[in-house]
Protein backbone atom coordinates (compact mmCIF):
# COMPACT_ATOMS: atom_id res chain seq x y z
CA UNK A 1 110.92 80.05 83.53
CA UNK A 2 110.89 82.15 86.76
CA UNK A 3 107.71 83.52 87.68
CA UNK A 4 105.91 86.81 89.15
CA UNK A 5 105.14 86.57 92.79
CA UNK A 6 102.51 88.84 94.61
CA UNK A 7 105.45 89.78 96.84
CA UNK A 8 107.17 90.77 93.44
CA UNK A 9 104.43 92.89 92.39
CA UNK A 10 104.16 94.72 95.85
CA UNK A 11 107.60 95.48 95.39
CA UNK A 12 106.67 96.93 92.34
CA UNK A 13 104.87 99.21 93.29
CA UNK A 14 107.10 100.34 96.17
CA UNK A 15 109.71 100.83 94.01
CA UNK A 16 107.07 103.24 91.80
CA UNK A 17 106.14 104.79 94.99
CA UNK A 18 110.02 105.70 96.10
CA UNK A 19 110.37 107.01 91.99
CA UNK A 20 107.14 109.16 92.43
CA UNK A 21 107.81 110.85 95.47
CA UNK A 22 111.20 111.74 94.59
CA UNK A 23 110.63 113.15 91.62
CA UNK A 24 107.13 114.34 92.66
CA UNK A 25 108.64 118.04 91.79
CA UNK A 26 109.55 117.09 87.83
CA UNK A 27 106.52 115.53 87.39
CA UNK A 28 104.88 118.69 88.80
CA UNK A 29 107.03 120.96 87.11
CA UNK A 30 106.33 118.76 83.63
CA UNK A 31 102.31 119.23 84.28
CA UNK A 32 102.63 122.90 84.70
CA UNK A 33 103.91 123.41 81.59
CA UNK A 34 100.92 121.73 79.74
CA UNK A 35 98.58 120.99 82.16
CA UNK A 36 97.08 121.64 85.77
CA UNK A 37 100.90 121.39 87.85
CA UNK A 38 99.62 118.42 90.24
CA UNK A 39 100.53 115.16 88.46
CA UNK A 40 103.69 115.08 90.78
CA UNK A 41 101.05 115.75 93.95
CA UNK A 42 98.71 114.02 92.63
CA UNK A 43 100.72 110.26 92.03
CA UNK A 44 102.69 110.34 95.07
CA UNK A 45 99.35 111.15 97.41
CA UNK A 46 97.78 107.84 95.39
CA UNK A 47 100.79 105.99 95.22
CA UNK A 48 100.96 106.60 99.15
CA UNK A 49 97.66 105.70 99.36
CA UNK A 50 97.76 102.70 97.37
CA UNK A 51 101.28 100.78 99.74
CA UNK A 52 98.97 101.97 102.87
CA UNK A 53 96.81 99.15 101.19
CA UNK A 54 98.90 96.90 100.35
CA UNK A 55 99.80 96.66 103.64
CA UNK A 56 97.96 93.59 104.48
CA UNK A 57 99.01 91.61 101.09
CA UNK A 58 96.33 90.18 98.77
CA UNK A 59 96.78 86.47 98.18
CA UNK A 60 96.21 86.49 94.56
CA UNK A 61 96.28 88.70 91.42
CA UNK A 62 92.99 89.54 90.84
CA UNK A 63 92.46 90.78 94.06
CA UNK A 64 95.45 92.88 94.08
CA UNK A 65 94.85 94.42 90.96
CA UNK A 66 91.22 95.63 92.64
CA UNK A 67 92.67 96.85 95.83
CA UNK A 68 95.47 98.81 93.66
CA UNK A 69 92.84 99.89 90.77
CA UNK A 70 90.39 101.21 93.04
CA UNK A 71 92.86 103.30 95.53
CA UNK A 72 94.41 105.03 92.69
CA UNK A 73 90.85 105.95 91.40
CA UNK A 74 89.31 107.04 94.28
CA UNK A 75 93.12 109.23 95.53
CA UNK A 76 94.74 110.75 92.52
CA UNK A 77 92.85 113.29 90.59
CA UNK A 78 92.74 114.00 87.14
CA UNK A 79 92.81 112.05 84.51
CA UNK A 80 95.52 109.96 85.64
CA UNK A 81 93.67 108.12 88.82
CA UNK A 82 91.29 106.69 85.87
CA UNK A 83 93.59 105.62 83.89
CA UNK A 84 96.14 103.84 85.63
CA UNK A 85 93.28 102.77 88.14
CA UNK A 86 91.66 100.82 84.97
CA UNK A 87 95.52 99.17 84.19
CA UNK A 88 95.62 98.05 86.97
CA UNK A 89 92.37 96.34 87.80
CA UNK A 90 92.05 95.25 84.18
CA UNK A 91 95.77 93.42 84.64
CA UNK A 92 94.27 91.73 87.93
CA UNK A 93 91.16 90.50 86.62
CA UNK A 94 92.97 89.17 83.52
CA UNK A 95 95.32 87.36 85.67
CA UNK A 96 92.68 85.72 87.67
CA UNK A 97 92.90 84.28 91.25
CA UNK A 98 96.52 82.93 91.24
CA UNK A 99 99.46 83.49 93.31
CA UNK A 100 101.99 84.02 90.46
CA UNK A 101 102.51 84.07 86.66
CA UNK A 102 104.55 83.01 83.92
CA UNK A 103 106.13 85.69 82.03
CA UNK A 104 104.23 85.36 79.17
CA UNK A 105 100.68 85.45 81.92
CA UNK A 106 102.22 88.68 83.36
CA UNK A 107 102.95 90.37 79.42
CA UNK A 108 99.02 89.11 79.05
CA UNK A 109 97.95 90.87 81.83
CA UNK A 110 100.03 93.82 81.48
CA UNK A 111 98.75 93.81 77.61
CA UNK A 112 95.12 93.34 79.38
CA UNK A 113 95.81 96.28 81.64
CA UNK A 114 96.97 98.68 78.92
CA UNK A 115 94.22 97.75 76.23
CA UNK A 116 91.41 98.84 79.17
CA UNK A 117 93.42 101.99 79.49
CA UNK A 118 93.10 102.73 75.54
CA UNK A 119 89.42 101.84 76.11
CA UNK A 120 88.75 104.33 79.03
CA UNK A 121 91.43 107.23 77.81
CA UNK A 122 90.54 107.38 73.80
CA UNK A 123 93.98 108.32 73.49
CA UNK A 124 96.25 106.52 70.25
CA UNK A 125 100.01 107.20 69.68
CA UNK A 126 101.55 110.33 69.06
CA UNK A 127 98.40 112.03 70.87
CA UNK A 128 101.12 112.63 73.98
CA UNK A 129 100.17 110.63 76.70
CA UNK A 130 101.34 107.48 78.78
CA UNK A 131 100.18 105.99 75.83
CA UNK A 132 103.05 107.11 73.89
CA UNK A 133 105.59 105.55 77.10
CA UNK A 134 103.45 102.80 78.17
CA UNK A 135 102.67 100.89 74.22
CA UNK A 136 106.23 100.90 73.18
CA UNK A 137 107.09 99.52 76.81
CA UNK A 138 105.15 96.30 76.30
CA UNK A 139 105.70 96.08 72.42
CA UNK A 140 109.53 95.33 73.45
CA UNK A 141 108.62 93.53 76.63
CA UNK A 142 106.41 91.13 73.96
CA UNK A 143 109.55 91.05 71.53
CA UNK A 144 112.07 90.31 74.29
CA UNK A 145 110.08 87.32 75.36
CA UNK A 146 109.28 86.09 72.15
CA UNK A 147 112.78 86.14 71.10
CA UNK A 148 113.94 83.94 73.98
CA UNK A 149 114.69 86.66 76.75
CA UNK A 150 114.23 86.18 80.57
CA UNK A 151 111.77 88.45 82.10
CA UNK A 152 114.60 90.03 83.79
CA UNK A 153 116.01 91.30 80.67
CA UNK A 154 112.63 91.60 79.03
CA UNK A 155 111.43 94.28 81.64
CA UNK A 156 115.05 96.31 81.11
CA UNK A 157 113.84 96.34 77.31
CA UNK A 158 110.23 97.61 78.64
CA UNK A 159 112.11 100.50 80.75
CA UNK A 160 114.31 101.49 77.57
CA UNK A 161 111.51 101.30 75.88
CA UNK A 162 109.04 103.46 77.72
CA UNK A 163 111.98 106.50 78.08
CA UNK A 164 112.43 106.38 74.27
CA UNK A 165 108.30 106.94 74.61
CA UNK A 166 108.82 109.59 76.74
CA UNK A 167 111.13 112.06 75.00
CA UNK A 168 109.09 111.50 72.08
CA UNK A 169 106.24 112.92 73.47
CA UNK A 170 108.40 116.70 73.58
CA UNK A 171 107.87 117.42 70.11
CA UNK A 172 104.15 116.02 69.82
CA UNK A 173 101.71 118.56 69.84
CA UNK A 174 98.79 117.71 72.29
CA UNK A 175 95.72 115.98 70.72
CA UNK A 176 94.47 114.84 74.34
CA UNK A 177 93.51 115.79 77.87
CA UNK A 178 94.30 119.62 79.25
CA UNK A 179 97.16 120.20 77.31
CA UNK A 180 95.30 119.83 74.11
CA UNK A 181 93.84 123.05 74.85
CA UNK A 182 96.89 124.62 74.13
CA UNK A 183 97.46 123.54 70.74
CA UNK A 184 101.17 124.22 68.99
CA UNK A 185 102.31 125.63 72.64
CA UNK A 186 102.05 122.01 74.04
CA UNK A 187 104.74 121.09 71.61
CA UNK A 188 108.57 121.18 73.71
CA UNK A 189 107.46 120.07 76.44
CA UNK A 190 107.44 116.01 77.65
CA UNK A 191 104.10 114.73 78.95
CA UNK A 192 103.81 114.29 82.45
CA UNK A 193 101.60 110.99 82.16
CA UNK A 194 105.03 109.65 79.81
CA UNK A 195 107.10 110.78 82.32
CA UNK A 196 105.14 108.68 85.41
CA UNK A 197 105.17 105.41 83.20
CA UNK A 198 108.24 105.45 82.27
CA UNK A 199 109.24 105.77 86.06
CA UNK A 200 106.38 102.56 86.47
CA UNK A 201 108.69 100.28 83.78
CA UNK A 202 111.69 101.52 85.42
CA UNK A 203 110.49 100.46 88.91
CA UNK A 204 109.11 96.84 87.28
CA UNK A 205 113.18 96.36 85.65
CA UNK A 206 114.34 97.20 89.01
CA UNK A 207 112.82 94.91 90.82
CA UNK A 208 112.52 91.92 88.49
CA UNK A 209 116.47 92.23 87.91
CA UNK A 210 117.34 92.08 91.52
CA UNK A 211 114.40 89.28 92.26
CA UNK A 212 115.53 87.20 88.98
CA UNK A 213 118.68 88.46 88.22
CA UNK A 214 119.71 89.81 85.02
């Protein structure tokens, strides 16, 4: 079973980094439809912010999901530096202090990561959030592995999984965050936080395919 490396999960997030900043714009553009027009900003300024740290590489998990947790809640504003801050140091400190996982340690941990967001945001499904992109993601990244997949092909069925998240969220009508404020307008319009984790589970099939192979 091939494993996840810290060098794989830097690469992660350098491949969410690239995604953010070009499409800092749509995400922007998204947010001021429904909200305050700075998720774009926002993400790529913590997602800068966050590979400026990364710089010298942590040696294990745990410590790597602190360094990446605690950047993105201390740079990106809103709601959205809280939230994926607590994914990510949740998924280190439920990996512990080791140098790589087994798929099914890294679903764990991304399961970990993703239950501490619930905890912090409030939010359930069809509220239109990253919830709505982010739950389905790991659902089919579970389902993949337990029927057999590699984590190569697990993560594609993450990605696929997240963007069918994401364009549900256009019809939704807001029942969190700023764009709950705007009641039956919010509806037609995809959230912003869907939109930035579905670019994170694209990023993670990315890089797993062309570090594992597909």
């Amino acid at each position: 079973m091939a494993t996840i490396t810290i060098d794989h999960l830097v690469s992660w997030l350098e491949a969410f980094r690239g995604k953010v900043a070009d499409q800092a714009s749509y995400l922007t553009e998204l947010d001021s439809a429904i909200g305050d027009a700075d998720h774009g900003t926002n993400m790529a300024r913590g997602m800068t912010a966050v590979m400026g740290k990364l710089s010298d590489k942590p040696e294990a998990v745990d410590a790597y999901g602190k360094t990446v947790g605690m950047t993105l809640v201390s740079s990106v504003g809103g709601t959205s530096g809280p939230l994926y801050g607590t994914f990510f140091l949740r998924l280190g400190a439920a990996a512990g202090a080791v140098a790589e996982l087994e798929a099914g340690e890294f679903a764990a941990a991304l399961r970990a990561g993703f239950e501490g967001l619930l905890a912090r945001g409030k939010a359930e499904p069809g509220d239109k959030t990253m919830v709505d992109a982010m739950g389905p993601a790991l659902d089919a990244l579970d389902a993949a592995l337990a029927d057999g997949a590699d984590l190569a092909h697990a993560a594609a069925s993450a990605r696929d999984a997240a963007a069918a998240g994401r364009d549900a969220t256009e019809p939704l009508v807001a029942r969190k965050g700023r764009a709950s404020y705007l009641g039956e307008r919010s509806a037609g319009h995809i959230d912003p936080g869907a939109a930035s984790t579905a670019m994170l589970f694209e990023a993670l099939a990315e890089v797993l395919e062309g570090a594992l192979g597909a």
